[in-house]
PDB file of N, CA and C in Angstrom:
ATOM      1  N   UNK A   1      41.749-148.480 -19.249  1.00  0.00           N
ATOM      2  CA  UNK A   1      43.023-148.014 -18.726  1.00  0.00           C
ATOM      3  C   UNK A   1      43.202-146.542 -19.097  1.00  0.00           C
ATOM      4  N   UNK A   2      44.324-145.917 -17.686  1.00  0.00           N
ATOM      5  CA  UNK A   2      43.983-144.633 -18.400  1.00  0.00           C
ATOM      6  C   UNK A   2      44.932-143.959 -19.788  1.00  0.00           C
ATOM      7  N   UNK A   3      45.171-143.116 -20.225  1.00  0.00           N
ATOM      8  CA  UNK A   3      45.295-142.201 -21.250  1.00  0.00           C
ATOM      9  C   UNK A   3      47.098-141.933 -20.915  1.00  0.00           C
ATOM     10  N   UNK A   4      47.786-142.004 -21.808  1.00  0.00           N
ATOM     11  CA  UNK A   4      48.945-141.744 -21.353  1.00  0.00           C
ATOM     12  C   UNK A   4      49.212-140.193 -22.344  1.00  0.00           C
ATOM     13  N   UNK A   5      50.482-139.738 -21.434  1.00  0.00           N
ATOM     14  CA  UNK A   5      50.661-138.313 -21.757  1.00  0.00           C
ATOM     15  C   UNK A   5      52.081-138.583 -22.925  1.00  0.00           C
ATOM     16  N   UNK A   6      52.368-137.793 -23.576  1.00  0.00           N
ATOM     17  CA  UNK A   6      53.390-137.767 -24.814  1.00  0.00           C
ATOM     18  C   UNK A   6      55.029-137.946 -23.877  1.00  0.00           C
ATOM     19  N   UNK A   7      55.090-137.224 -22.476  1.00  0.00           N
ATOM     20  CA  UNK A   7      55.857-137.472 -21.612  1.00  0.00           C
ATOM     21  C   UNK A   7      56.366-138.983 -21.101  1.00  0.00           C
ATOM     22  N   UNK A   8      55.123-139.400 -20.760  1.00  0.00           N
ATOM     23  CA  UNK A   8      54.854-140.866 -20.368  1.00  0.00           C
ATOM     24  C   UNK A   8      55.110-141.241 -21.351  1.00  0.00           C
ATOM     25  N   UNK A   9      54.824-141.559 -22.699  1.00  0.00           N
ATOM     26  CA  UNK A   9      55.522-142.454 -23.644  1.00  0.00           C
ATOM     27  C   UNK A   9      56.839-142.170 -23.704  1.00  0.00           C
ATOM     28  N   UNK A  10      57.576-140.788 -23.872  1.00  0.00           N
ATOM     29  CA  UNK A  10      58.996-141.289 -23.961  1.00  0.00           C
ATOM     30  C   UNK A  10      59.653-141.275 -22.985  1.00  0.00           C
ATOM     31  N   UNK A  11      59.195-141.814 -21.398  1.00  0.00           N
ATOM     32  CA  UNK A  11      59.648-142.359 -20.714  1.00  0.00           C
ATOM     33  C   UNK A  11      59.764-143.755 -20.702  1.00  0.00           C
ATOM     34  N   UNK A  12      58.591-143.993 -21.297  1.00  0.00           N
ATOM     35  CA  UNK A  12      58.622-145.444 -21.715  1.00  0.00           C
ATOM     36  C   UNK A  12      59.584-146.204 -22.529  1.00  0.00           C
ATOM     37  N   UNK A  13      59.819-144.895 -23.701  1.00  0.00           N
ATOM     38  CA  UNK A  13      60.774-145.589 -24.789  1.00  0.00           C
ATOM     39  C   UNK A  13      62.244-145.834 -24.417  1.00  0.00           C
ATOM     40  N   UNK A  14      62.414-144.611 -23.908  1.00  0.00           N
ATOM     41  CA  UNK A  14      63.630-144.570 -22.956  1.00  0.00           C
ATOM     42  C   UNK A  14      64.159-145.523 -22.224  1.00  0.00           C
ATOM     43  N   UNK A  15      63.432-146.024 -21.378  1.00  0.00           N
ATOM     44  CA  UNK A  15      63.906-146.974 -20.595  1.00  0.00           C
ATOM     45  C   UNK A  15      63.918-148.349 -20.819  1.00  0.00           C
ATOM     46  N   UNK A  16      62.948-148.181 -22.313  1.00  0.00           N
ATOM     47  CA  UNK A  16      62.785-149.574 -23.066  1.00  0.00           C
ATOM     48  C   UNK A  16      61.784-150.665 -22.527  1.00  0.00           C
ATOM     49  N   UNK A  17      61.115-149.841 -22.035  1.00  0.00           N
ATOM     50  CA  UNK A  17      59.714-150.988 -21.278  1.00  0.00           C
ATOM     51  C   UNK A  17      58.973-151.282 -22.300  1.00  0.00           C
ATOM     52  N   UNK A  18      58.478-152.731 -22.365  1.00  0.00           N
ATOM     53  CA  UNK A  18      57.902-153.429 -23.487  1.00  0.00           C
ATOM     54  C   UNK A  18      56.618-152.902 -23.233  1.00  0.00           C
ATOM     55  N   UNK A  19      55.900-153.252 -24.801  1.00  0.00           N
ATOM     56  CA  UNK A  19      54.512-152.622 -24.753  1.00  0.00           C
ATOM     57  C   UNK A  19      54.050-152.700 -26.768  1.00  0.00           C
ATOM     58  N   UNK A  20      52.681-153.267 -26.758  1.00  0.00           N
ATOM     59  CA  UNK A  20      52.507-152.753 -28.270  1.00  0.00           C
ATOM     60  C   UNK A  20      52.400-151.749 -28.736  1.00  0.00           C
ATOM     61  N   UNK A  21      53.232-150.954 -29.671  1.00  0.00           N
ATOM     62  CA  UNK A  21      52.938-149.641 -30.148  1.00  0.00           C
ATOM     63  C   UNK A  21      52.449-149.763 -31.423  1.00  0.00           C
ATOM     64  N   UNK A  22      51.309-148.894 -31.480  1.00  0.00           N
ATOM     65  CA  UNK A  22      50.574-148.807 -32.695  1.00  0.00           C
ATOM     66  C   UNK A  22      50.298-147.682 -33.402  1.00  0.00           C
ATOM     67  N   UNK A  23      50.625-147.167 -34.697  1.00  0.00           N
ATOM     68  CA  UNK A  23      50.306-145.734 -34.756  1.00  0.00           C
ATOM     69  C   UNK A  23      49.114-145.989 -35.618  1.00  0.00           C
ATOM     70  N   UNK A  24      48.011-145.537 -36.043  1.00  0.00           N
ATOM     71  CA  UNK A  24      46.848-145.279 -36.909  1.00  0.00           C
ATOM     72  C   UNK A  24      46.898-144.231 -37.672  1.00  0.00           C
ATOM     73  N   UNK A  25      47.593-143.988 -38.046  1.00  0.00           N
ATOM     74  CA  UNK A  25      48.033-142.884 -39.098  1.00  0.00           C
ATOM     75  C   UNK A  25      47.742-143.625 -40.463  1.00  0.00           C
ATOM     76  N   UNK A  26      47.700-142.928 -41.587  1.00  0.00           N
ATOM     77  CA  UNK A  26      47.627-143.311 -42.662  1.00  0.00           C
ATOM     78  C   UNK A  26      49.476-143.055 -43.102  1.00  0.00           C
ATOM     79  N   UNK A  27      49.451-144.170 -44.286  1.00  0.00           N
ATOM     80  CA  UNK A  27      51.046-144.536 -44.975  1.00  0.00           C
ATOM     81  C   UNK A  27      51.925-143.255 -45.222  1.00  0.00           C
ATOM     82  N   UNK A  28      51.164-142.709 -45.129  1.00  0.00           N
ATOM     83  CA  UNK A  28      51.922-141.334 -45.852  1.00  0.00           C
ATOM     84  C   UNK A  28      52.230-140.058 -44.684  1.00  0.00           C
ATOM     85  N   UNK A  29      51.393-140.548 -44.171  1.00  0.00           N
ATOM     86  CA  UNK A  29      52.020-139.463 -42.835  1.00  0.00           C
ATOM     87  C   UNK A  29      53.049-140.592 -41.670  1.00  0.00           C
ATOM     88  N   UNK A  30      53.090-141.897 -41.612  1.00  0.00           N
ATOM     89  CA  UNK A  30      53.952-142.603 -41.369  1.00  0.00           C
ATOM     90  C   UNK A  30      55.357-142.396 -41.474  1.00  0.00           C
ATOM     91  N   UNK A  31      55.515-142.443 -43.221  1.00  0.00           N
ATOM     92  CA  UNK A  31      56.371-142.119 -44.046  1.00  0.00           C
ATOM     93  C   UNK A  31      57.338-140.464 -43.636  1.00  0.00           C
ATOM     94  N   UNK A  32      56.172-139.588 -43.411  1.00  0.00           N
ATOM     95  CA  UNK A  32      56.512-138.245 -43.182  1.00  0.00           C
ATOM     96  C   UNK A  32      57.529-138.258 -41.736  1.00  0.00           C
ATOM     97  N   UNK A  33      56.779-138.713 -40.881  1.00  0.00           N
ATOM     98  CA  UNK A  33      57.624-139.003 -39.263  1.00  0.00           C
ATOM     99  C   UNK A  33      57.017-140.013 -38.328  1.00  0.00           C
ATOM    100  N   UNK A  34      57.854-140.963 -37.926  1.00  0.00           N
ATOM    101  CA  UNK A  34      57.077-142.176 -37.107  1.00  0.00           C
ATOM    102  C   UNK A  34      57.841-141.954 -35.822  1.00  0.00           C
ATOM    103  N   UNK A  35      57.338-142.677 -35.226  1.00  0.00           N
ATOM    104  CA  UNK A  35      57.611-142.859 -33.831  1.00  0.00           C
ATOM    105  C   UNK A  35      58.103-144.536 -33.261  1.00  0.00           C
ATOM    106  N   UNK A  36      58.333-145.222 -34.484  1.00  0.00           N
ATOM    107  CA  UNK A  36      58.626-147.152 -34.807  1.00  0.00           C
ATOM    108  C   UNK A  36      57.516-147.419 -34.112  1.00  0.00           C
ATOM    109  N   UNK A  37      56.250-147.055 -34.249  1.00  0.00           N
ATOM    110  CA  UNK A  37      55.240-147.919 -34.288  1.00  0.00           C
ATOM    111  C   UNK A  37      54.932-149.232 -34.846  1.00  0.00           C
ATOM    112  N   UNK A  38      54.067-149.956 -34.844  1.00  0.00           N
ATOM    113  CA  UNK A  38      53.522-150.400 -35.967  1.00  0.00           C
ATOM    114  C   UNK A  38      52.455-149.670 -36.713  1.00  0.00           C
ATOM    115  N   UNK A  39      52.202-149.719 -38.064  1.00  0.00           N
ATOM    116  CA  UNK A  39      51.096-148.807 -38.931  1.00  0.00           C
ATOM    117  C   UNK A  39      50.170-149.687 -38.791  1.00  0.00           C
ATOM    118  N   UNK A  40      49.469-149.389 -38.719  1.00  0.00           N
ATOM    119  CA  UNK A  40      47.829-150.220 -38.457  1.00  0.00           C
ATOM    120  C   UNK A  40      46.642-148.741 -38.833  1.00  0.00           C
ATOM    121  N   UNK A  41      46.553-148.891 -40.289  1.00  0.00           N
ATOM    122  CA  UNK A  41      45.738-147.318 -40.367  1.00  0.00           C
ATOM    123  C   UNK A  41      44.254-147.945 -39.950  1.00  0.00           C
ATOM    124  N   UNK A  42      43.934-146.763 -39.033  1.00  0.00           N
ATOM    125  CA  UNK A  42      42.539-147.060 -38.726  1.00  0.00           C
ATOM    126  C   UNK A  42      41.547-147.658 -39.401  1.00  0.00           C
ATOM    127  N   UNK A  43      41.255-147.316 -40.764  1.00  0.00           N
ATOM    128  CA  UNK A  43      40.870-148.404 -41.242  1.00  0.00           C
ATOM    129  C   UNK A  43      40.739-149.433 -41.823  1.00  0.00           C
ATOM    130  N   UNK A  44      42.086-150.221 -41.206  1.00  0.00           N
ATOM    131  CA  UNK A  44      42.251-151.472 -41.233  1.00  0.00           C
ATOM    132  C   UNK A  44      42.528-151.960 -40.312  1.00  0.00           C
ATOM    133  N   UNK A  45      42.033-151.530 -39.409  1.00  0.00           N
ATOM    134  CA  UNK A  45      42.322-151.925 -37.732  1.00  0.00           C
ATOM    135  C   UNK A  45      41.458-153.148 -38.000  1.00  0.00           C
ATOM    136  N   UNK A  46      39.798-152.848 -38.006  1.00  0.00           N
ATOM    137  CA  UNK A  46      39.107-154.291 -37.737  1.00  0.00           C
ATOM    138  C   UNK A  46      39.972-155.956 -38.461  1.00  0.00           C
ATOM    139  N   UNK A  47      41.002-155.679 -39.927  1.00  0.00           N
ATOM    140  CA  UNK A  47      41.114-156.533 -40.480  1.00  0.00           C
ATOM    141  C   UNK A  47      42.344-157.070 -39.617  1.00  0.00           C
ATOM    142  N   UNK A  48      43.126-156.228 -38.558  1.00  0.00           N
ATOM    143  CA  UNK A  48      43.920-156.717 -37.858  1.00  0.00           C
ATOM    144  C   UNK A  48      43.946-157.289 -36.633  1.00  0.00           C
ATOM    145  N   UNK A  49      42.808-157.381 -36.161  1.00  0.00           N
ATOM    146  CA  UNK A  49      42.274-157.772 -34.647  1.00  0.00           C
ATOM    147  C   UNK A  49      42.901-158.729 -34.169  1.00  0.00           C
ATOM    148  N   UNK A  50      42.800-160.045 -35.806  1.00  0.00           N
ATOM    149  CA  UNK A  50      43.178-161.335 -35.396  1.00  0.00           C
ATOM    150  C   UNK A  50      44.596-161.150 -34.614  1.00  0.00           C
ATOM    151  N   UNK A  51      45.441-160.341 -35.619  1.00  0.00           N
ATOM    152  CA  UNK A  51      46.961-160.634 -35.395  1.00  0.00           C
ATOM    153  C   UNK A  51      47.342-159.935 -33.790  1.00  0.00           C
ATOM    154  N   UNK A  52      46.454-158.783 -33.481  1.00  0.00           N
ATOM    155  CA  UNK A  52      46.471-158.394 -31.954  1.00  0.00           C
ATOM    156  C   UNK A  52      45.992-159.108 -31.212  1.00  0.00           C
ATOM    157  N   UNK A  53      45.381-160.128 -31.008  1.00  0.00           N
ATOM    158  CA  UNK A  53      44.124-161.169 -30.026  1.00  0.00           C
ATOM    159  C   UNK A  53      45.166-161.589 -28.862  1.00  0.00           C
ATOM    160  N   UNK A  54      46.763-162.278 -29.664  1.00  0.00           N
ATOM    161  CA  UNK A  54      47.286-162.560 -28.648  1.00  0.00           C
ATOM    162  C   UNK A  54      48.271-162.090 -27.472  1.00  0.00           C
ATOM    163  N   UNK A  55      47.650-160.529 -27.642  1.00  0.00           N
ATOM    164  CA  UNK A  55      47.845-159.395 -26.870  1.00  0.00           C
ATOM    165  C   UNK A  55      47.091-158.637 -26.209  1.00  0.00           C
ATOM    166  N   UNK A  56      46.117-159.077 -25.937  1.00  0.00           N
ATOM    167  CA  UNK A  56      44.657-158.907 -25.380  1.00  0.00           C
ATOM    168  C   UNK A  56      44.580-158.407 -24.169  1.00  0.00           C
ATOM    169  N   UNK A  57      45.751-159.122 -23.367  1.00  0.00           N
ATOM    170  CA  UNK A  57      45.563-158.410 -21.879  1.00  0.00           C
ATOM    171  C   UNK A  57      47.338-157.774 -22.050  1.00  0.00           C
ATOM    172  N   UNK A  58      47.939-157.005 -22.471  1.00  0.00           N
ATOM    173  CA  UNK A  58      49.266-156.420 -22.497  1.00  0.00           C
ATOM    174  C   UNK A  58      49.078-155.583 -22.482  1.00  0.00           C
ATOM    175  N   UNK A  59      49.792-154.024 -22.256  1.00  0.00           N
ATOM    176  CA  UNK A  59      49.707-152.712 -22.300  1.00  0.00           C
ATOM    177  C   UNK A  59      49.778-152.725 -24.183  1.00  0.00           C
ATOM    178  N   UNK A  60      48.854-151.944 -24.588  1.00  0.00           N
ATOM    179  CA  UNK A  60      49.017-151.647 -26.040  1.00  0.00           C
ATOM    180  C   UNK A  60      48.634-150.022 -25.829  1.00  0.00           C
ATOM    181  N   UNK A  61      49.658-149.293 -26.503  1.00  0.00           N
ATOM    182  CA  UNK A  61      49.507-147.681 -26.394  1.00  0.00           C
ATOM    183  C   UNK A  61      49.469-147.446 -27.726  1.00  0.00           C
ATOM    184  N   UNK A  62      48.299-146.802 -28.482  1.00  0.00           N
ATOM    185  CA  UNK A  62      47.908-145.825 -29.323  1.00  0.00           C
ATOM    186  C   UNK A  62      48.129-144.829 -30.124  1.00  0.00           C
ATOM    187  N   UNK A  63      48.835-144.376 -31.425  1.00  0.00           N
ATOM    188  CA  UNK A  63      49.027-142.671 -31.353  1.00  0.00           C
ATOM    189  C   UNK A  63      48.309-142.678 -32.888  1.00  0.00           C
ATOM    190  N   UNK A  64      48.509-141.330 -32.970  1.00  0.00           N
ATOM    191  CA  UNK A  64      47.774-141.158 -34.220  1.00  0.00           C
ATOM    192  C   UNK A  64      48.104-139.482 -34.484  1.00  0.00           C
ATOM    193  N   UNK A  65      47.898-138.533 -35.076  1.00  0.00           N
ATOM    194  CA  UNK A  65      48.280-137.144 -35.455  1.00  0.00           C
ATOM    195  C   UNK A  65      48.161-136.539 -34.107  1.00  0.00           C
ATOM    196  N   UNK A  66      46.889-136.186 -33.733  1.00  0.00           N
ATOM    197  CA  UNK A  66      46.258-135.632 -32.740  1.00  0.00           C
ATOM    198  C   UNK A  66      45.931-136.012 -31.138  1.00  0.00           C
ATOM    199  N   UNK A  67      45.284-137.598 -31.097  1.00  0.00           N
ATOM    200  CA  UNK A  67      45.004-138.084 -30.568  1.00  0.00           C
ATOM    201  C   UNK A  67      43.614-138.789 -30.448  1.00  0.00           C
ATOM    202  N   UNK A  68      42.778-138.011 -32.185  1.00  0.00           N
ATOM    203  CA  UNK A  68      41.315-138.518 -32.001  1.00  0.00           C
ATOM    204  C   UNK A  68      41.530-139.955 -33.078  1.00  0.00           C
ATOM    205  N   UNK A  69      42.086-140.512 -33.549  1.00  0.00           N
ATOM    206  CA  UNK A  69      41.961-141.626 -34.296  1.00  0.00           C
ATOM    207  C   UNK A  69      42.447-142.468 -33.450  1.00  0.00           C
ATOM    208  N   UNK A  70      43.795-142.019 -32.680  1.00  0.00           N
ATOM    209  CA  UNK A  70      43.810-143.545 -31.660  1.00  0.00           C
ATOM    210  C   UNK A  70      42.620-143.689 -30.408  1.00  0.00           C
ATOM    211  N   UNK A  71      42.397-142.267 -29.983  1.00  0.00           N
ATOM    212  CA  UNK A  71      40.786-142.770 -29.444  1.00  0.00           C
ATOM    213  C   UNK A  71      40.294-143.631 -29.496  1.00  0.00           C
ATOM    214  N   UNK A  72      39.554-143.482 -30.892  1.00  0.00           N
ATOM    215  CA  UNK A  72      38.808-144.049 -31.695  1.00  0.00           C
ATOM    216  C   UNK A  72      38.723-145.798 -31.557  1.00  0.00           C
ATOM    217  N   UNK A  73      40.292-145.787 -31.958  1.00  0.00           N
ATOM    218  CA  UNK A  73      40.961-147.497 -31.830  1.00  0.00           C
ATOM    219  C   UNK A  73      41.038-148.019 -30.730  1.00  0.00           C
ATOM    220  N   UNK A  74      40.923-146.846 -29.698  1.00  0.00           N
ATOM    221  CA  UNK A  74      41.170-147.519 -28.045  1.00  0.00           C
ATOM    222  C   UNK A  74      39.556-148.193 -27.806  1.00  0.00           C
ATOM    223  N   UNK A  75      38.741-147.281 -28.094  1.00  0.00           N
ATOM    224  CA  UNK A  75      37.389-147.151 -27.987  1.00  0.00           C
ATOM    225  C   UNK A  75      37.123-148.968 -28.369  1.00  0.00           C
ATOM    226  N   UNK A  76      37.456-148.952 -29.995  1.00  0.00           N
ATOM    227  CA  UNK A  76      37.322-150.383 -30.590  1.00  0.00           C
ATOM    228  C   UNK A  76      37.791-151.656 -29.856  1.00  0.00           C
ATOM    229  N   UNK A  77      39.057-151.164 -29.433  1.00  0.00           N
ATOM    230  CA  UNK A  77      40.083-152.879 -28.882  1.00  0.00           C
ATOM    231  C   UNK A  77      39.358-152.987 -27.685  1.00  0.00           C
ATOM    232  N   UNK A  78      38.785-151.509 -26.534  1.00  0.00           N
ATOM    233  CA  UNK A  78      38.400-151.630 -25.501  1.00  0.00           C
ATOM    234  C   UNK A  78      37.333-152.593 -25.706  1.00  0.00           C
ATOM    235  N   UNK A  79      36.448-152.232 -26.314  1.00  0.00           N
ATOM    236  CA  UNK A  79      34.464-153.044 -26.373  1.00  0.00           C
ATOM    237  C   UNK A  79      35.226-154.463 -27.217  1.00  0.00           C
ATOM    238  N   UNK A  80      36.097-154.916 -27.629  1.00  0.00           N
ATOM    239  CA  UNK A  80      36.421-156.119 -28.083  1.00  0.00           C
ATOM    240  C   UNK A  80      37.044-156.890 -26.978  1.00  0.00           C
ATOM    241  N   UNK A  81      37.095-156.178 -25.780  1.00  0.00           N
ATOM    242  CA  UNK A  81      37.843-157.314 -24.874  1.00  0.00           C
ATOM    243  C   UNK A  81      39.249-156.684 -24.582  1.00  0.00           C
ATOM    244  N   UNK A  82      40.296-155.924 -25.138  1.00  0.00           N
ATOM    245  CA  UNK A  82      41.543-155.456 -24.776  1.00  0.00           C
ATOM    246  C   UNK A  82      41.063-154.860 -23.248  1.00  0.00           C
ATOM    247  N   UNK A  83      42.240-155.070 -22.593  1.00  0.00           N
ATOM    248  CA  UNK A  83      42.506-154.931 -21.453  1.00  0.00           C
ATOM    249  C   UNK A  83      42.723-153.487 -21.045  1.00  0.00           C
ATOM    250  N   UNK A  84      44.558-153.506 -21.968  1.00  0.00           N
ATOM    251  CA  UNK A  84      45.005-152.278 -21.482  1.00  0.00           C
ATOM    252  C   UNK A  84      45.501-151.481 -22.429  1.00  0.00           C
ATOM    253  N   UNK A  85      44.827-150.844 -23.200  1.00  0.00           N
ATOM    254  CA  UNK A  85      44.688-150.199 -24.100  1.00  0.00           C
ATOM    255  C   UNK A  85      44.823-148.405 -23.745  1.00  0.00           C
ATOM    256  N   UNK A  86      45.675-147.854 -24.335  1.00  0.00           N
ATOM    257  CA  UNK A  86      45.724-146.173 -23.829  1.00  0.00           C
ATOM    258  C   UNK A  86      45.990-145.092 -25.249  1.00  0.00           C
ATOM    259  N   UNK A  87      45.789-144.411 -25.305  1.00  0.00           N
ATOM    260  CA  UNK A  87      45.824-143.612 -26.395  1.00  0.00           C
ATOM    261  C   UNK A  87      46.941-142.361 -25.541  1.00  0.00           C
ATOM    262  N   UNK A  88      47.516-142.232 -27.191  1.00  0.00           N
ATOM    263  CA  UNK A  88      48.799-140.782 -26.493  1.00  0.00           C
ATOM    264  C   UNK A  88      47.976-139.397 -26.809  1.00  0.00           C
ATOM    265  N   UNK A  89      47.883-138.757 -25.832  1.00  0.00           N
ATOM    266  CA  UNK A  89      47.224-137.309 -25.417  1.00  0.00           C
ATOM    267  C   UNK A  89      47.868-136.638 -26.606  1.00  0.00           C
ATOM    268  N   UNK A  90      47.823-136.592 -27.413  1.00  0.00           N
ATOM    269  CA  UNK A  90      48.171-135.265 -28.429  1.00  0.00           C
ATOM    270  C   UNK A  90      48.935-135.634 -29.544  1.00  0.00           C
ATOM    271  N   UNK A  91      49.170-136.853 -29.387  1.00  0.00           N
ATOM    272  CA  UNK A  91      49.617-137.636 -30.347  1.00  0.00           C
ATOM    273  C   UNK A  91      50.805-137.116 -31.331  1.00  0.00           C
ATOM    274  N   UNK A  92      51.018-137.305 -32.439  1.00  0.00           N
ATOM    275  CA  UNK A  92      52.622-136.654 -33.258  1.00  0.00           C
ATOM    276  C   UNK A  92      52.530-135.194 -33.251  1.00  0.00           C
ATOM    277  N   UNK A  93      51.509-134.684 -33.191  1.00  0.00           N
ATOM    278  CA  UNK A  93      51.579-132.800 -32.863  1.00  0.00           C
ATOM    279  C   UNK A  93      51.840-132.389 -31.500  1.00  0.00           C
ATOM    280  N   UNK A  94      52.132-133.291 -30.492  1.00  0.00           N
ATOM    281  CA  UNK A  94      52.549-133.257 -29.391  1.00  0.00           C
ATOM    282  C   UNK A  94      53.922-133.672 -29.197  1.00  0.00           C
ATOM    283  N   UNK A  95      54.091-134.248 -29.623  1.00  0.00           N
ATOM    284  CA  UNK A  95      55.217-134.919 -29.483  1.00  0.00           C
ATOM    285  C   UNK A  95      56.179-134.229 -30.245  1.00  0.00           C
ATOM    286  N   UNK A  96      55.978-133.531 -31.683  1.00  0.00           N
ATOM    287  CA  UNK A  96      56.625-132.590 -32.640  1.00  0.00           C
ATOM    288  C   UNK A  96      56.715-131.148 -31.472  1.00  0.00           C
ATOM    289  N   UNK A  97      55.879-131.109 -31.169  1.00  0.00           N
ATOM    290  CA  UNK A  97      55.723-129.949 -30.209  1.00  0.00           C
ATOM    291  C   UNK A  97      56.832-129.308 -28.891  1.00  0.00           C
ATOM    292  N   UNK A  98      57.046-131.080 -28.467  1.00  0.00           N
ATOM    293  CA  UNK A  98      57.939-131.177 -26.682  1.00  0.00           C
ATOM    294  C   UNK A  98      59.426-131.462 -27.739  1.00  0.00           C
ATOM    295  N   UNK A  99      59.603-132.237 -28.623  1.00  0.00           N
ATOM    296  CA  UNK A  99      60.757-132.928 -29.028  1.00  0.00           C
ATOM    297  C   UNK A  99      61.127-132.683 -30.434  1.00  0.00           C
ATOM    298  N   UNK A 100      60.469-131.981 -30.885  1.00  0.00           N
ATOM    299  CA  UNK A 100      61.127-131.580 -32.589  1.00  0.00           C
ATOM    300  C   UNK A 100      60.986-132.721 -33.484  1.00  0.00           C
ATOM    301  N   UNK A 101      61.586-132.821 -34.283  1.00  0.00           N
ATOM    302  CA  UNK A 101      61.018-133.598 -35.438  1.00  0.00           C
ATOM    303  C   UNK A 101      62.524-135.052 -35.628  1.00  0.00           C
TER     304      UNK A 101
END
């Protein structure tokens, strides 16, 4: 699925369309500024698979600082079978960027 833009997510949030949000950030940059993700730090994604399985075919969108760690995770859920999996283009430095903090 494709790649959503920092725009596209808070159109999303906005209007309140369901969807799994996941950030891969580590605790401490969570802590610093979230976006009400869920934290799922990248590496502990594999130990969480189970608890995502029964979301397998749902839109699940991605973020992470930049945008290369939720990549990363899209990359993973994709080759495991996730459906619709998208990572946010620029991730919290984008989003700090269009919308301030």
């Amino acid at each position: 699925m494709d790649d959503i833009t920092v725009e596209e997510l808070k159109q999303k949030i906005d209007a309140g369309e369901k969807f799994v949000f996941i950030d891969v950030r580590e605790p401490h940059e969570f802590e610093e500024f979230n976006l009400n993700a869920n934290l799922i730090p990248l590496g502990t994604l594999p130990s969480a698979i189970n608890d995502l399985l029964p979301h397998k075919d749902e839109e699940i969108i991605i973020h992470c600082r930049s945008g290369a760690r939720s990549g990363s995770a899209k990359i993973t859920l994709t080759q495991l079978g996730f459906t619709k999996v998208r990572n946010v283009l620029g991730g919290v430095l984008e989003w700090q960027r269009l919308y301030g903090i």
